[in-house]
N, C-alpha and C. Protein backbone atom coordinates (compact mmCIF):
# COMPACT_ATOMS: atom_id res chain seq x y z
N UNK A 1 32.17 39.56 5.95
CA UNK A 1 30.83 39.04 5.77
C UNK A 1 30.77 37.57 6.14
N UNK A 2 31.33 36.79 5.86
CA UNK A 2 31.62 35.53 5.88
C UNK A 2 31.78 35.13 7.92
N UNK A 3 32.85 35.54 8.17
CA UNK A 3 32.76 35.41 9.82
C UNK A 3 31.53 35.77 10.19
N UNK A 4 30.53 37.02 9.56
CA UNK A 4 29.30 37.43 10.30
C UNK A 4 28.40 36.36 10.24
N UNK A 5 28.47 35.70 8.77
CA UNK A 5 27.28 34.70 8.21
C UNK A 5 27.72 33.19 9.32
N UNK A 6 29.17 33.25 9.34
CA UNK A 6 29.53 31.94 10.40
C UNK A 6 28.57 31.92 11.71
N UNK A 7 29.14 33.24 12.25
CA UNK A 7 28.40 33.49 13.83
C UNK A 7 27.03 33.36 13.67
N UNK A 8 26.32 34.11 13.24
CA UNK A 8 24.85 33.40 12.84
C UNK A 8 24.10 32.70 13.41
N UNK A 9 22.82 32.44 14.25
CA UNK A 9 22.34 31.21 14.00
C UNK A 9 22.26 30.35 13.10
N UNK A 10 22.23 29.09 12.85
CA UNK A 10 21.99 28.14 11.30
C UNK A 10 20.82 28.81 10.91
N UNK A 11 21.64 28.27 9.63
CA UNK A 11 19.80 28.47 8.62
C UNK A 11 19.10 27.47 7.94
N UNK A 12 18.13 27.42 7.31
CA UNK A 12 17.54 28.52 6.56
C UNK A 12 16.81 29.51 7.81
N UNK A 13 16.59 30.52 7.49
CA UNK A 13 15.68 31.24 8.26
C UNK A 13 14.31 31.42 7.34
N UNK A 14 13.80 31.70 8.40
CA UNK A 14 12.26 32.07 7.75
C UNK A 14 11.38 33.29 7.94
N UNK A 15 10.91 34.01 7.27
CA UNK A 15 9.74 35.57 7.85
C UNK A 15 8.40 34.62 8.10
N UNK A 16 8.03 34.92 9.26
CA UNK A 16 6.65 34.89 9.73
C UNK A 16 5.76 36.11 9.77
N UNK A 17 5.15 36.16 9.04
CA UNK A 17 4.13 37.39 9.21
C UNK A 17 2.51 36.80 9.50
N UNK A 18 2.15 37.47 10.90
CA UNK A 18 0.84 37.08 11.00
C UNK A 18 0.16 37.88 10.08
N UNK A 19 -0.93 37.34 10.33
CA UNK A 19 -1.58 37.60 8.94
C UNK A 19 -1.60 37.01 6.93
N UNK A 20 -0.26 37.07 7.15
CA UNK A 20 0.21 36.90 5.80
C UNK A 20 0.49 34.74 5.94
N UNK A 21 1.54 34.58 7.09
CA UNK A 21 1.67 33.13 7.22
C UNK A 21 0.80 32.26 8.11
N UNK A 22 0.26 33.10 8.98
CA UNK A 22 -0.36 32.26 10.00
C UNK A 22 -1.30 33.43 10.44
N UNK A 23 -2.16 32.57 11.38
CA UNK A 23 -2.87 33.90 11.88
C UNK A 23 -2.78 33.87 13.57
N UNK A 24 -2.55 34.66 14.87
CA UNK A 24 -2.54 34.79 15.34
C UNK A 24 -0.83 34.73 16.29
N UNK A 25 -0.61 35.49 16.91
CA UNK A 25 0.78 35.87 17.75
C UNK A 25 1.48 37.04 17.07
N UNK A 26 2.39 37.41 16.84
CA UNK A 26 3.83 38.40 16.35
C UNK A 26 4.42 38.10 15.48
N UNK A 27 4.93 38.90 14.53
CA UNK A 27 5.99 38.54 13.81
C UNK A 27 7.12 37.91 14.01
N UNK A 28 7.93 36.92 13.74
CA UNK A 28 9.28 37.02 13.97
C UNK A 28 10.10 35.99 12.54
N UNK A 29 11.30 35.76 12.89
CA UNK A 29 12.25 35.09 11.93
C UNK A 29 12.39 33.49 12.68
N UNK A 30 12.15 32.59 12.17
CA UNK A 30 12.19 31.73 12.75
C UNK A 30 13.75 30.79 11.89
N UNK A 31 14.41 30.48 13.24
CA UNK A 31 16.23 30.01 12.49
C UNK A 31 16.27 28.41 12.70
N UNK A 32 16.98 28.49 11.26
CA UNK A 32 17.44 26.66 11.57
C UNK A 32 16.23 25.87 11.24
N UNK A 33 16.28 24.25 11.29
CA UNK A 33 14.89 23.57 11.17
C UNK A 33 15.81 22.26 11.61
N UNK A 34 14.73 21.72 12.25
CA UNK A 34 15.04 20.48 12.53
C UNK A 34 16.14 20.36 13.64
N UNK A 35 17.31 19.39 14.21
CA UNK A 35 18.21 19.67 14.94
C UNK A 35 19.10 21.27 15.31
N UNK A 36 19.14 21.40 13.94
CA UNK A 36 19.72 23.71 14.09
C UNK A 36 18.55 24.23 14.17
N UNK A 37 17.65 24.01 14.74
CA UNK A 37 16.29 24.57 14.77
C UNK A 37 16.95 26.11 16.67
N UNK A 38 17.30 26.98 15.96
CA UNK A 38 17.79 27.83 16.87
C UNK A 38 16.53 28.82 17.58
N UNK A 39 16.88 29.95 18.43
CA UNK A 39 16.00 30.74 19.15
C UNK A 39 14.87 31.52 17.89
N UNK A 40 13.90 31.59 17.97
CA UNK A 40 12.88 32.47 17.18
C UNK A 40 13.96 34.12 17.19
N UNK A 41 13.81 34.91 16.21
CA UNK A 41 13.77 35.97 16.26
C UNK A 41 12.97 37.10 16.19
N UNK A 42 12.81 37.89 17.31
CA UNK A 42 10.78 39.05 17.22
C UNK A 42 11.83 40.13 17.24
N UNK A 43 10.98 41.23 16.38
CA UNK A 43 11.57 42.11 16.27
C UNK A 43 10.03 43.33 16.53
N UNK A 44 10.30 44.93 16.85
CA UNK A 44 9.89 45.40 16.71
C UNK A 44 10.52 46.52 16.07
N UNK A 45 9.12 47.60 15.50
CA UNK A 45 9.77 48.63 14.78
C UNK A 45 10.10 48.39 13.39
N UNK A 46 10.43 47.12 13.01
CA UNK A 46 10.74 46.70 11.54
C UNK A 46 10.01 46.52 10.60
N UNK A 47 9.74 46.74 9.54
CA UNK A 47 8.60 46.56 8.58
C UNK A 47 8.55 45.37 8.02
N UNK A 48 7.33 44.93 7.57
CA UNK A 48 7.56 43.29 6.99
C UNK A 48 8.96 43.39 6.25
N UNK A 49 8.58 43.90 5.14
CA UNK A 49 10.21 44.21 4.16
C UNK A 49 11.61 44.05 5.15
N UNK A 50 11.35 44.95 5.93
CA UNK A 50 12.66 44.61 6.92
C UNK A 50 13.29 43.28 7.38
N UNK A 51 12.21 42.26 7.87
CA UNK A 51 11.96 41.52 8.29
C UNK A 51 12.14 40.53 7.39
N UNK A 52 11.62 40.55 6.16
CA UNK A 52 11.88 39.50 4.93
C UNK A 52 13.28 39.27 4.45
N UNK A 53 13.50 40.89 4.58
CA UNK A 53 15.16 41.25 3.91
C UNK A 53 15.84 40.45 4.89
N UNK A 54 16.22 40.50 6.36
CA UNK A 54 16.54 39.63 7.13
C UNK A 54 17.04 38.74 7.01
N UNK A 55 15.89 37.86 6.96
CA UNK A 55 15.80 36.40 6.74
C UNK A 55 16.15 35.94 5.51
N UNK A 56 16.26 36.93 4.51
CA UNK A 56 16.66 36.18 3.06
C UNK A 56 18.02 36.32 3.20
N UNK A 57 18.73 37.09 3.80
CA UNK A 57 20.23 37.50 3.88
C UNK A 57 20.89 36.33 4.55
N UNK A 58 20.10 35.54 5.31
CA UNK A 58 21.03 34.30 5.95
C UNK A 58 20.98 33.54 4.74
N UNK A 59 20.98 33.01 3.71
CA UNK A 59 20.25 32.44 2.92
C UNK A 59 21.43 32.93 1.91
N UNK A 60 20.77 34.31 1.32
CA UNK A 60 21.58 34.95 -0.04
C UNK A 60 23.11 35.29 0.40
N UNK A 61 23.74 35.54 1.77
CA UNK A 61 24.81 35.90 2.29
C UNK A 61 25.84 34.48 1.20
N UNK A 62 25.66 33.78 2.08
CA UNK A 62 26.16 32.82 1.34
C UNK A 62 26.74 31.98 0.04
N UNK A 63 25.47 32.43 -0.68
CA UNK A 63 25.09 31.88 -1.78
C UNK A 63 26.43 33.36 -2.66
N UNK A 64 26.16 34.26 -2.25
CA UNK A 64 26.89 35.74 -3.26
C UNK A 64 28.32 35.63 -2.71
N UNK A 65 28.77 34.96 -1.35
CA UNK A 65 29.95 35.05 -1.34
C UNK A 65 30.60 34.00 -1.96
N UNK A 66 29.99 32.89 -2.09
CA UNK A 66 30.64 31.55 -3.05
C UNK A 66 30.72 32.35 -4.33
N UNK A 67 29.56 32.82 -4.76
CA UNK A 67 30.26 33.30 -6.14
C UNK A 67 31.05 34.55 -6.29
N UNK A 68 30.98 34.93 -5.82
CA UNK A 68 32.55 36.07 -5.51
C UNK A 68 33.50 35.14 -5.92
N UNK A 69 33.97 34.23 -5.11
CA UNK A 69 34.31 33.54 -5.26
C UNK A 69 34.77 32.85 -6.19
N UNK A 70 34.10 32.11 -6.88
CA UNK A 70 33.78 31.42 -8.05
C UNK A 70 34.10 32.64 -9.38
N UNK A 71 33.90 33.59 -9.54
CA UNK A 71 34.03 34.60 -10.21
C UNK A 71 35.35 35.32 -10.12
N UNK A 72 35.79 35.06 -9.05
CA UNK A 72 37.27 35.73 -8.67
C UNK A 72 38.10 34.43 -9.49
N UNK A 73 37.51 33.34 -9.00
CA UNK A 73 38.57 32.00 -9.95
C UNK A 73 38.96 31.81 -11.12
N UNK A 74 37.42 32.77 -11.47
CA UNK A 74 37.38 31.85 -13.09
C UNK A 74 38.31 33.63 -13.95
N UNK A 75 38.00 35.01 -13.19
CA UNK A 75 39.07 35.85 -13.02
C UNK A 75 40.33 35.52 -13.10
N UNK A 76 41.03 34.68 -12.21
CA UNK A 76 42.30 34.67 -11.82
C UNK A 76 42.76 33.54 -12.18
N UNK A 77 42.23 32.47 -13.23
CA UNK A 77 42.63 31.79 -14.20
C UNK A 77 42.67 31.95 -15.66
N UNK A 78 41.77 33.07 -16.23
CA UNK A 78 41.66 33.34 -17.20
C UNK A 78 43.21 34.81 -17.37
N UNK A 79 43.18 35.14 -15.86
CA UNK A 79 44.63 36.06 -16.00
C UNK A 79 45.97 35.36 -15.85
N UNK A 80 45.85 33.95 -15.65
CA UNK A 80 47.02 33.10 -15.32
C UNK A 80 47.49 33.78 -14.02
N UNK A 81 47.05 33.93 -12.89
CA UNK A 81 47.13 34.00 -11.87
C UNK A 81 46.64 32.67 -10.63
């Protein structure tokens, strides 16, 4: 997971939903901000949900493998390992 989240565009990412964020053009994931401001992502076929899930996964990927992490430590000190 971790090599996948590396390769990646930067994040944060973002869901654009017309309608819902803006009004007029396509859906897509928009990556990075500012200097990592990377390629838009459009998708078809995907449901907003799809699309949200997405973009929160660059985001939550991260965040759940540190605490794996962090949880494996506080594991493998409390076993004297």
């Amino acid at each position: 997971m971790e090599a996948r989240v590396a390769a990646a565009q930067a994040g944060p990412w973002k869901s654009w939903v017309e309608g819902r964020d803006f009004l007029g053009g396509s859906n897509f994931i928009q990556t990075g901000q500012g200097a990592d401001r990377g390629e838009d992502i459009e998708m078809t076929g995907a449901t907003v949900a799809d699309q949200d899930f997405m973009a929160a996964a660059r985001q939550d990927l991260p965040r759940l493998i540190a605490e794996v992490r962090r949880l494996r430590g506080l594991l493998n000190r409390a076993n004297g390992t």
